[in-house]
Protein backbone atom coordinates (compact mmCIF):
# COMPACT_ATOMS: atom_id res chain seq x y z
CA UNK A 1 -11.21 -5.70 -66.72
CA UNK A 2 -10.58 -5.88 -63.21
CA UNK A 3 -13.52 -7.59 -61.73
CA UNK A 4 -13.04 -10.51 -59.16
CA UNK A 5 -15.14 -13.16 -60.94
CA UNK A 6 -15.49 -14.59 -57.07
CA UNK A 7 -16.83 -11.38 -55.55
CA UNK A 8 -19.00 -10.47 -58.74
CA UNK A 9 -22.20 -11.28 -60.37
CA UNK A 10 -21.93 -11.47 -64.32
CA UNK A 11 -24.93 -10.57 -66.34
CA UNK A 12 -24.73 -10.42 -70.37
CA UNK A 13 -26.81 -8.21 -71.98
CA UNK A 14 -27.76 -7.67 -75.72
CA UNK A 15 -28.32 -4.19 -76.63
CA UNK A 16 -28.74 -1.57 -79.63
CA UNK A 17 -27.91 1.71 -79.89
CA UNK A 18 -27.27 4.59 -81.64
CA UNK A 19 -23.75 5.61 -79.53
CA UNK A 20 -21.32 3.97 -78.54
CA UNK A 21 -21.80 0.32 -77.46
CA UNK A 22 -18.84 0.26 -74.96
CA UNK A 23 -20.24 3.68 -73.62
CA UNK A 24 -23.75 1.99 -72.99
CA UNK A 25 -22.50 -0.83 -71.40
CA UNK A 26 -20.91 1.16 -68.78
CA UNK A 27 -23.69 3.43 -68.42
CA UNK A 28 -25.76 0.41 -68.23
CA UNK A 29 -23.65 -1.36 -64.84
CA UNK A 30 -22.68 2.31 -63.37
CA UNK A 31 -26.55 3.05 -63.01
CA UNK A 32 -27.58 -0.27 -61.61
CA UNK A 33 -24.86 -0.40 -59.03
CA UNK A 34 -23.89 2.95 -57.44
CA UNK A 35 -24.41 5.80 -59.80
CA UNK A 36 -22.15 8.45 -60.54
CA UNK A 37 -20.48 10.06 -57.81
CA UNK A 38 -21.89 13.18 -56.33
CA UNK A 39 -20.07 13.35 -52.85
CA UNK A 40 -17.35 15.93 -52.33
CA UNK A 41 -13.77 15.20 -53.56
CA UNK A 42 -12.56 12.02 -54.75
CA UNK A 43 -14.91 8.48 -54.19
CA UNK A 44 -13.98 6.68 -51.40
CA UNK A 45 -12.74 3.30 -51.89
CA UNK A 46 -15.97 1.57 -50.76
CA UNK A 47 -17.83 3.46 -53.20
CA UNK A 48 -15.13 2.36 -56.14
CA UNK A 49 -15.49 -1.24 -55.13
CA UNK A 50 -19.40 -0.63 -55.07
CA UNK A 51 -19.34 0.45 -58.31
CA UNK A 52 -20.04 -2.43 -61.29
CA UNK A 53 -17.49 -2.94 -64.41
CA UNK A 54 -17.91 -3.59 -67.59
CA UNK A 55 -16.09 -6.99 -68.16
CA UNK A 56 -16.53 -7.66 -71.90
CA UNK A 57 -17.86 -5.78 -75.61
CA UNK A 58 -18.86 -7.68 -78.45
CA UNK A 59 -20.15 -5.24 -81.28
CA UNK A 60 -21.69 -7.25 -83.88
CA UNK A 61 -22.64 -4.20 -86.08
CA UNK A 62 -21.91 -0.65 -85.11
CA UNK A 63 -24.17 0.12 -81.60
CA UNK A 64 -25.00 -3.67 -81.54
CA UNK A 65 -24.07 -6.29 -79.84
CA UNK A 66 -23.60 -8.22 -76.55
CA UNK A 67 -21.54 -6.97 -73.44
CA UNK A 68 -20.95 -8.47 -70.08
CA UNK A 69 -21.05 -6.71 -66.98
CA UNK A 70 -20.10 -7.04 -63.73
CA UNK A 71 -21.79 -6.59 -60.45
CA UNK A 72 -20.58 -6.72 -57.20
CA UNK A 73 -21.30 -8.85 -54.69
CA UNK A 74 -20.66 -6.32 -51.71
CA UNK A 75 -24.10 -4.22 -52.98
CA UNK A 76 -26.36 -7.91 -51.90
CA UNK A 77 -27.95 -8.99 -49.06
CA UNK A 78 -27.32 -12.44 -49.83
CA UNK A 79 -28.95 -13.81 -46.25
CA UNK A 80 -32.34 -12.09 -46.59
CA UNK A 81 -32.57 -10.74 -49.72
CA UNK A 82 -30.88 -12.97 -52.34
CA UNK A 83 -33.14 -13.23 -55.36
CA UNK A 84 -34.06 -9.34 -55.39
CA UNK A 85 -30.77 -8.51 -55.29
CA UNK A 86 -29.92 -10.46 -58.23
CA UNK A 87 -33.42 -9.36 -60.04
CA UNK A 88 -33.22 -5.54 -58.81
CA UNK A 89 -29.52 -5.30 -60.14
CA UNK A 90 -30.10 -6.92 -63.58
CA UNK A 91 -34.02 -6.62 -64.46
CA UNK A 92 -35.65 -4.08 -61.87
CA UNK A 93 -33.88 -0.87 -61.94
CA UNK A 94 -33.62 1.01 -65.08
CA UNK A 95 -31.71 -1.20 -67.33
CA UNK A 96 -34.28 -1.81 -69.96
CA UNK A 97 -35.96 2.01 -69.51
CA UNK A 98 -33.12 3.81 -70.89
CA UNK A 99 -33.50 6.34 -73.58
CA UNK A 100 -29.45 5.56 -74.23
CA UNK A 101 -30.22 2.68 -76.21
CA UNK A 102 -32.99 1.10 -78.56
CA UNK A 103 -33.29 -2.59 -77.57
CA UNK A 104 -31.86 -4.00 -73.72
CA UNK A 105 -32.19 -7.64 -73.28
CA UNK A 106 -31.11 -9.96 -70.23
CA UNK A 107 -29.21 -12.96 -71.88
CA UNK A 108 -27.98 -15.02 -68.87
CA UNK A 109 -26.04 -14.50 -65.77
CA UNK A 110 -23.22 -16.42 -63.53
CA UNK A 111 -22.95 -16.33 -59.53
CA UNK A 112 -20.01 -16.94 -57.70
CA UNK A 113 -20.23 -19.78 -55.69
CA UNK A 114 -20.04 -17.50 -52.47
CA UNK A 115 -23.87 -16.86 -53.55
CA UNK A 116 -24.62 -20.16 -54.91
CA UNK A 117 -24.66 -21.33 -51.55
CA UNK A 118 -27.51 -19.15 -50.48
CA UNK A 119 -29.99 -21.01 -53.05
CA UNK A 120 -31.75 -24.24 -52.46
CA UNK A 121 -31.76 -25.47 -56.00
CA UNK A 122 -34.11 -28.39 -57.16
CA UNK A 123 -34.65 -31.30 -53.99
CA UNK A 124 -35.30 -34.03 -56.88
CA UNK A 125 -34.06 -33.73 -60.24
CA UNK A 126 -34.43 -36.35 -62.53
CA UNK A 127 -32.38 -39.33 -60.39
CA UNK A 128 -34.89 -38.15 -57.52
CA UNK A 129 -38.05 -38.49 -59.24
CA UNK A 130 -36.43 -41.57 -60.77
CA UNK A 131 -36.76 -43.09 -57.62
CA UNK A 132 -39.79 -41.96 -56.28
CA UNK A 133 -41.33 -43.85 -59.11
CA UNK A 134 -39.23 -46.98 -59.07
CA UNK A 135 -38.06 -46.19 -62.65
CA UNK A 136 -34.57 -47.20 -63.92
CA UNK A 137 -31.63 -44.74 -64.93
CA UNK A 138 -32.00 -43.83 -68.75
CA UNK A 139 -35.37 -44.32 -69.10
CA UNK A 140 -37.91 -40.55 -69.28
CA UNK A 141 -40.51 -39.82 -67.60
CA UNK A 142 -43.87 -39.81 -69.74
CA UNK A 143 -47.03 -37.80 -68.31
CA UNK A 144 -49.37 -35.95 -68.81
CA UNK A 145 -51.60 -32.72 -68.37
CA UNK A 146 -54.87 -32.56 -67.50
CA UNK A 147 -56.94 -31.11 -70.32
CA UNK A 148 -59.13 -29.35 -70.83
CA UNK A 149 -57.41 -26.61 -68.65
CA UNK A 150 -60.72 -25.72 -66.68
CA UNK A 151 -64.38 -26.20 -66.89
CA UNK A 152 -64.15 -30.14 -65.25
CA UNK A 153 -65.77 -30.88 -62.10
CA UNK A 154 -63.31 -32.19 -59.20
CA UNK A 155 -64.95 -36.31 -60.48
CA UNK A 156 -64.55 -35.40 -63.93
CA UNK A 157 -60.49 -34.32 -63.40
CA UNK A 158 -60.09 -37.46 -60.99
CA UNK A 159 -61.70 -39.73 -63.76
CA UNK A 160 -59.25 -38.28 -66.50
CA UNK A 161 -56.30 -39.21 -64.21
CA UNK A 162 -57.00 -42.87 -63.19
CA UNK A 163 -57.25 -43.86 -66.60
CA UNK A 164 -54.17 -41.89 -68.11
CA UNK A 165 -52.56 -43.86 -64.76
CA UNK A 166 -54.24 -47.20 -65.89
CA UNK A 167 -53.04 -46.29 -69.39
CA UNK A 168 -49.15 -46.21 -68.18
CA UNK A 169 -48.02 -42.30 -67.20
CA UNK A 170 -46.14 -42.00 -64.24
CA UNK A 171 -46.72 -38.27 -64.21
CA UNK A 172 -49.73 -36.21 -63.77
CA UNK A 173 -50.36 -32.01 -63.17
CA UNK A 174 -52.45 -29.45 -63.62
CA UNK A 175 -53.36 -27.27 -66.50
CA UNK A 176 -52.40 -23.28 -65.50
CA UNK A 177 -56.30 -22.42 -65.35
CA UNK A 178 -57.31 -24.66 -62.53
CA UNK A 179 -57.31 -22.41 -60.10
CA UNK A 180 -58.94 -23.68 -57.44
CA UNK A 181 -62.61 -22.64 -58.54
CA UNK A 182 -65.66 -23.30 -56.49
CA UNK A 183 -67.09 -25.97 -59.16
CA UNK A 184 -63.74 -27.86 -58.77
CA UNK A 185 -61.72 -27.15 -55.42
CA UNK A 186 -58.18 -28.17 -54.60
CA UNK A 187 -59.23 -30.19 -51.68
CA UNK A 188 -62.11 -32.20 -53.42
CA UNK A 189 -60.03 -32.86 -56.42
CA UNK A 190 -56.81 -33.76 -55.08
CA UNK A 191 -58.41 -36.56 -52.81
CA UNK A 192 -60.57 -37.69 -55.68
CA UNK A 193 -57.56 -37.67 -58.04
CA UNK A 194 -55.03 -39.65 -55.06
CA UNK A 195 -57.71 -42.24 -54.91
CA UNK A 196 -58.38 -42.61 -58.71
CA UNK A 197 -53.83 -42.69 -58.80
CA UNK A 198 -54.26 -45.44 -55.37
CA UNK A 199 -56.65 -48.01 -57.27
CA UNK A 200 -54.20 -47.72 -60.58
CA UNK A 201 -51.35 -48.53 -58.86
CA UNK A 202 -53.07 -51.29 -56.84
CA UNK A 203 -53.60 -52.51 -60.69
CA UNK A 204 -50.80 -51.79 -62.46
CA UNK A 205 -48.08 -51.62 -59.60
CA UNK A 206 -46.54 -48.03 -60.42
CA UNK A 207 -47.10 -45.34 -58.61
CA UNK A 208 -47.98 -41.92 -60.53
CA UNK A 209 -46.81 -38.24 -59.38
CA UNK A 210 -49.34 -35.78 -59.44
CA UNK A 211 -48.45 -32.41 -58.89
CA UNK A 212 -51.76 -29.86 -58.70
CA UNK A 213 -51.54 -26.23 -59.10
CA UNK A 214 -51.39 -24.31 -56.05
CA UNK A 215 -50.76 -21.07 -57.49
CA UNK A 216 -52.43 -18.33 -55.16
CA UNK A 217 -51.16 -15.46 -53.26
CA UNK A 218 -48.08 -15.49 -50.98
CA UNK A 219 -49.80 -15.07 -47.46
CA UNK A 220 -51.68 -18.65 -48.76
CA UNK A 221 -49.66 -19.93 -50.34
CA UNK A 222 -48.24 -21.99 -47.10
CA UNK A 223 -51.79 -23.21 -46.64
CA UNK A 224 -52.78 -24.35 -50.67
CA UNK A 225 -49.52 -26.28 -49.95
CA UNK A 226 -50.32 -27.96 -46.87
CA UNK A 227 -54.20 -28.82 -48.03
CA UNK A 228 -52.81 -30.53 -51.41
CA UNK A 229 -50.43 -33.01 -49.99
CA UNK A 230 -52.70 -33.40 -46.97
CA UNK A 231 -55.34 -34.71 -49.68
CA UNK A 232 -52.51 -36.70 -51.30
CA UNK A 233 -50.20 -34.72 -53.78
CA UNK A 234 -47.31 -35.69 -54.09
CA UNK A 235 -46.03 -32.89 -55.62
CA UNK A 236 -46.81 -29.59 -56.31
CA UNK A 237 -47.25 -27.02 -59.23
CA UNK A 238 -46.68 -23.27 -58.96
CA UNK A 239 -47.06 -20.47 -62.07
CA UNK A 240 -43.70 -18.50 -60.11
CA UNK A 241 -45.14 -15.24 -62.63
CA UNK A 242 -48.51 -15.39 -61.62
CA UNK A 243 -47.42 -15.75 -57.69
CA UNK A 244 -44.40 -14.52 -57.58
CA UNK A 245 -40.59 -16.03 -58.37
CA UNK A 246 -39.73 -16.86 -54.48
CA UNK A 247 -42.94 -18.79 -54.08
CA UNK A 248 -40.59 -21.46 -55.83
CA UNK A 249 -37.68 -20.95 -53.46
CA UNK A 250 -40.52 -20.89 -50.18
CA UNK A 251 -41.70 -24.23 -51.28
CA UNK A 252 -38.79 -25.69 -51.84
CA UNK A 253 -37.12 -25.10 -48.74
CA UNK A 254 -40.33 -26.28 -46.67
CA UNK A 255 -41.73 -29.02 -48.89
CA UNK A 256 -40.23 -32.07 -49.00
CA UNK A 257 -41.89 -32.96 -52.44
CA UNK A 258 -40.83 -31.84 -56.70
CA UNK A 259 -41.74 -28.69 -57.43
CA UNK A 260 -43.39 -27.69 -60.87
CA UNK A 261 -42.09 -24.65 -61.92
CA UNK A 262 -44.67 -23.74 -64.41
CA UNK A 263 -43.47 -20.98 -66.73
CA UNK A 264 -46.58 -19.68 -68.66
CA UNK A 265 -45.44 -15.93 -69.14
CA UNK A 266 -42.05 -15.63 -69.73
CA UNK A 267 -42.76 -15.35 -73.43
CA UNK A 268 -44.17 -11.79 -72.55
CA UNK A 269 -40.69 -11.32 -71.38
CA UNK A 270 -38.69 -12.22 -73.79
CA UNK A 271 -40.64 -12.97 -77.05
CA UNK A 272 -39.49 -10.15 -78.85
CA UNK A 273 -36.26 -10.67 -80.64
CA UNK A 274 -33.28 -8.38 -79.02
CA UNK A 275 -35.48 -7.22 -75.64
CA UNK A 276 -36.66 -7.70 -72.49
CA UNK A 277 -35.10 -11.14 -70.24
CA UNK A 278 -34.05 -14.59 -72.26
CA UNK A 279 -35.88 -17.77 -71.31
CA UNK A 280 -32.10 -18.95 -70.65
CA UNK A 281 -32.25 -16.42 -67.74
CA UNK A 282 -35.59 -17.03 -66.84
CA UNK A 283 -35.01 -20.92 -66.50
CA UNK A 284 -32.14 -20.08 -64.06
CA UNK A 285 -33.68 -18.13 -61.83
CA UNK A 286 -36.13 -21.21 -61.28
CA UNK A 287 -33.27 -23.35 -61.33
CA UNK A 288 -31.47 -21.69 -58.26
CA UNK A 289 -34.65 -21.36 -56.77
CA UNK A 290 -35.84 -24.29 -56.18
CA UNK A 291 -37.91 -25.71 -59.33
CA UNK A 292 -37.20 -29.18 -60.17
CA UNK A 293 -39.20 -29.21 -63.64
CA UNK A 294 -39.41 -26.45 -66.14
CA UNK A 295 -40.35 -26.30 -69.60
CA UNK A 296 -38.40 -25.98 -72.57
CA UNK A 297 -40.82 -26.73 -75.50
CA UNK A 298 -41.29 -29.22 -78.29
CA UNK A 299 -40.50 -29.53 -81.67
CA UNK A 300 -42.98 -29.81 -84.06
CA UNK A 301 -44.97 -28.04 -81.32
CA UNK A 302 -47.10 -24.78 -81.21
CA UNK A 303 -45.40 -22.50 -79.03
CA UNK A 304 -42.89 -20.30 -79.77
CA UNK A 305 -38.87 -21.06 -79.15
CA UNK A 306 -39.60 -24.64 -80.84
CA UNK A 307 -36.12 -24.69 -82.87
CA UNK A 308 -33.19 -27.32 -81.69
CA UNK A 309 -30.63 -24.01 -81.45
CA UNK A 310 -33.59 -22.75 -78.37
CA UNK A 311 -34.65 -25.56 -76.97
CA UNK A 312 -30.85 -26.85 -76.80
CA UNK A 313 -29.95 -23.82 -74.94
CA UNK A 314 -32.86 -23.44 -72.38
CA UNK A 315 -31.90 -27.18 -71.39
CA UNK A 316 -28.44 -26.45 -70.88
CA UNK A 317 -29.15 -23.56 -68.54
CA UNK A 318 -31.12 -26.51 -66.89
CA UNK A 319 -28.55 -28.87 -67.01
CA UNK A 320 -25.03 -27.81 -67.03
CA UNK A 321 -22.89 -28.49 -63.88
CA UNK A 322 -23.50 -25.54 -61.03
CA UNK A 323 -21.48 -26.25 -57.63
CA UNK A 324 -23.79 -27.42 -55.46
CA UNK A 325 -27.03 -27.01 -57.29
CA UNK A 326 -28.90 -29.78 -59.01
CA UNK A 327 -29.65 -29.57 -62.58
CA UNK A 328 -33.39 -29.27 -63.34
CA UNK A 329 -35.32 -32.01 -64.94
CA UNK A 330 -36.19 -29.91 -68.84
CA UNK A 331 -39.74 -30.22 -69.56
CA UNK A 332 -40.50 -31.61 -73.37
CA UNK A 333 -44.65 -29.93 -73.64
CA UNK A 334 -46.56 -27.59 -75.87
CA UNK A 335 -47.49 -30.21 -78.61
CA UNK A 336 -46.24 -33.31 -77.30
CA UNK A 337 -47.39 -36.06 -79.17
CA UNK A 338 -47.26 -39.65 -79.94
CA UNK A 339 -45.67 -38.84 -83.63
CA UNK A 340 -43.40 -36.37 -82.77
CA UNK A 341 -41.83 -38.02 -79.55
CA UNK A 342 -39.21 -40.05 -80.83
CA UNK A 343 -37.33 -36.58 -82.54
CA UNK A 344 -37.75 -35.22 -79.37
CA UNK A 345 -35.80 -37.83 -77.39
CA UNK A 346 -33.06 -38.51 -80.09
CA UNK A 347 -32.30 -34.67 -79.37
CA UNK A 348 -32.78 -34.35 -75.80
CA UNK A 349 -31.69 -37.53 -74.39
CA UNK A 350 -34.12 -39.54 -71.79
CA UNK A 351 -33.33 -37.12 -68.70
CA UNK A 352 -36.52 -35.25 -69.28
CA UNK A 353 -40.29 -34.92 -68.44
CA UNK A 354 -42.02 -35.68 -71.57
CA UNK A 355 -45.97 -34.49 -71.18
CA UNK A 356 -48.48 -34.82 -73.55
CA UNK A 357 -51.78 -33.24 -72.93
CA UNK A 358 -54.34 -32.86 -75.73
CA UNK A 359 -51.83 -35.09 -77.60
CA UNK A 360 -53.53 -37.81 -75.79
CA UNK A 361 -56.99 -36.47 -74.84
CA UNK A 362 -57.45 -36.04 -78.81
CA UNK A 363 -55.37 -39.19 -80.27
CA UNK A 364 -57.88 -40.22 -83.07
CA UNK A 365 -57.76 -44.30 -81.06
CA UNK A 366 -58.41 -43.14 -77.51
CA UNK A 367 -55.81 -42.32 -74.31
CA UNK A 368 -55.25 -45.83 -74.21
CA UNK A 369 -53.82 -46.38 -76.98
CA UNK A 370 -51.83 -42.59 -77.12
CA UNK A 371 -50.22 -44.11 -74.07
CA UNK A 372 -49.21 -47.21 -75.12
CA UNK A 373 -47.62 -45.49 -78.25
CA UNK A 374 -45.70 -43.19 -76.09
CA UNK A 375 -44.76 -45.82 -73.57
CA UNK A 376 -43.54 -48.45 -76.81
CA UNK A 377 -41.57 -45.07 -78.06
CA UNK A 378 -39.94 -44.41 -74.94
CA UNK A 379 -39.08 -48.18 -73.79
CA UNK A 380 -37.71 -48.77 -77.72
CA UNK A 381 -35.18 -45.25 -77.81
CA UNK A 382 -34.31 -46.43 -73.80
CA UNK A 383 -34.09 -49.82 -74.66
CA UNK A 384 -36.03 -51.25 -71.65
């Protein structure tokens, strides 16, 4: 069609119905851009260049299929308003309430680099992280995550830490359920955990990132941020559901530290086959937005999305070359494990975050030796 791919937005969209497919599609970009016309006479041409296009049908099955649509970039306020314009034009109206169609699902999207520019992106990536740590190019990052996910005492989490640090990981962070609660506070356990990470590396020379969750709401979020690295994070984790996706672009653009952009609840988006938004899209919002880490899964894990075809395209959307925006470090968790490690890193390559939580806590001989294993598995696939 006509679109200006420099003046547009793309979104792609899978969708079922019982009409026509190339009839939804345009329904589909007409409604979320400017509607039908209902002024007198002919639309002006603001209005026509206001109005989105419908760029691309591929019907897989009568009424199924993918289409790509266009939306232009004239509707945004790019300077104030960037991410809701993106999520009100391809998520928030009423593309997925229509009774025109059975199934609407968000499968990715592309900016024009006119609106790239208006995103921070990750600070760190993996060569950033690399060198906070002191750790050569090639070689992953193992960590872990503090389990179990609540009911520890700010002594009890600080304990856990020093001796995964002892142990070897060079990457520490929060379960999503430690929220801060009055038998284990942020303050109290983020000093106790940055002087249990302090004496390891005094004894083992490596310094350890721990990022803590600071998920709250966004008039405190400012201050959660300013109390953990205060009490010695050095970086910081954020559930950008729970409080909100922009709390990923606020820290990043007034934080000088990795941001953890923890993901729990984008399966409720996108779980069901054929609806709601992709993971792919999910993990670029956070990309553009600022998160340097993001999950993509594990296989042989427990979560869902564990097949190579899934977890190969969630880390591409991580990864793939976006003028001026860093690629995101992908995130191998959710069943990480000594035994299953080495499959994971023949597939995804040693520019990743590998965490293993209860794969450590519960290894049959003890953290100790979990580490080790993972640390002898990384070093021999990295050859270092």
């Amino acid at each position: 069609m006509s679109a200006d791919a420099n003046q547009s937005m793309t979104a792609t969209y899978y969708l079922e119905t019982d009409g026509s497919l190339a009839k939804t599609a345009r329904d589909v970009v007409v409604l979320e851009t400017t509607g039908g016309w209902d002024g007198p006479g002919e639309p002006p041409e603001l209005f026509a260049r206001a109005t989105g296009e419908v760029v691309e049908v591929n019907e897989t099955r009568p009424g199924c299929g993918t289409v790509k649509v266009a939306f232009p970039m004239v509707n945004f306020n790019l300077e104030d308003s960037g991410f809701p314009s993106l999520w009100l034009s391809m998520v928030g109206g009423g593309t997925h309430a229509l009774l025109a169609y059975k199934k609407s699902r968000l499968v990715d999207f592309a900016l024009p680099e006119e609106a790239l520019r208006r995103f921070p992106g990750p600070r760190f990536g993996i060569e950033g992280t690399r060198r906070l740590l002191g750790l050569p190019s090639g070689v992953p990052v193992i960590g872990t995550i503090v389990k179990p996910t609540a009911g520890l005492m700010a002594e009890e989490v600080a304990d856990l830490c020093g001796r995964m640090a002892e142990g070897g990981v060079r990457f520490i962070k929060d379960d999503e359920k430690m929220l801060s609660p009055a038998y284990c506070p942020l303050e109290e356990r983020v000093t106790r955990v940055a002087h249990a990470l302090w004496r390891a590396e005094n004894k083992t020379g490596q310094k350890v990132l721990y990022a803590p969750h600071i998920t709250t709401s966004p008039w405190s979020l400012g201050r959660y941020a300013e109390t953990a690295l205060k009490a010695g994070a050095s970086a910081l984790m954020v559930n950008f559901f729970a409080a909100g996706f922009q709390s990923l672009e606020f820290l990043a653009r007034n934080f000088d530290v990795p941001i953890y952009a923890h993901c729990g609840g984008k399966e409720a988006f996108g779980r069901e086959p054929g609806q709601g938004v992709s993971p792919e899209a999910v993990g670029r919002f956070a990309r553009l937005l600022g998160g340097d880490y993001f999950r993509t899964g594990v296989m042989g894990g427990y979560l869902v999305g564990g097949s190579l075809e899934e977890l190969n395209s969630l880390t591409a959307v991580l990864t793939e070359p976006i003028p001026g925006i860093r690629a995101a470090v992908p995130v191998l968790s959710g069943g990480l494990k000594p035994s299953n490690l080495a499959e994971n890193l023949r597939a995804f390559g040693s520019d990743v975050l590998a965490l293993a939580g209860t794969g450590l806590t519960r290894h049959p001989k003890g953290i100790a030796v979990a580490v080790s294993e993972m640390l002898q598995v990384a070093g021999e696939l990295s050859g270092s």
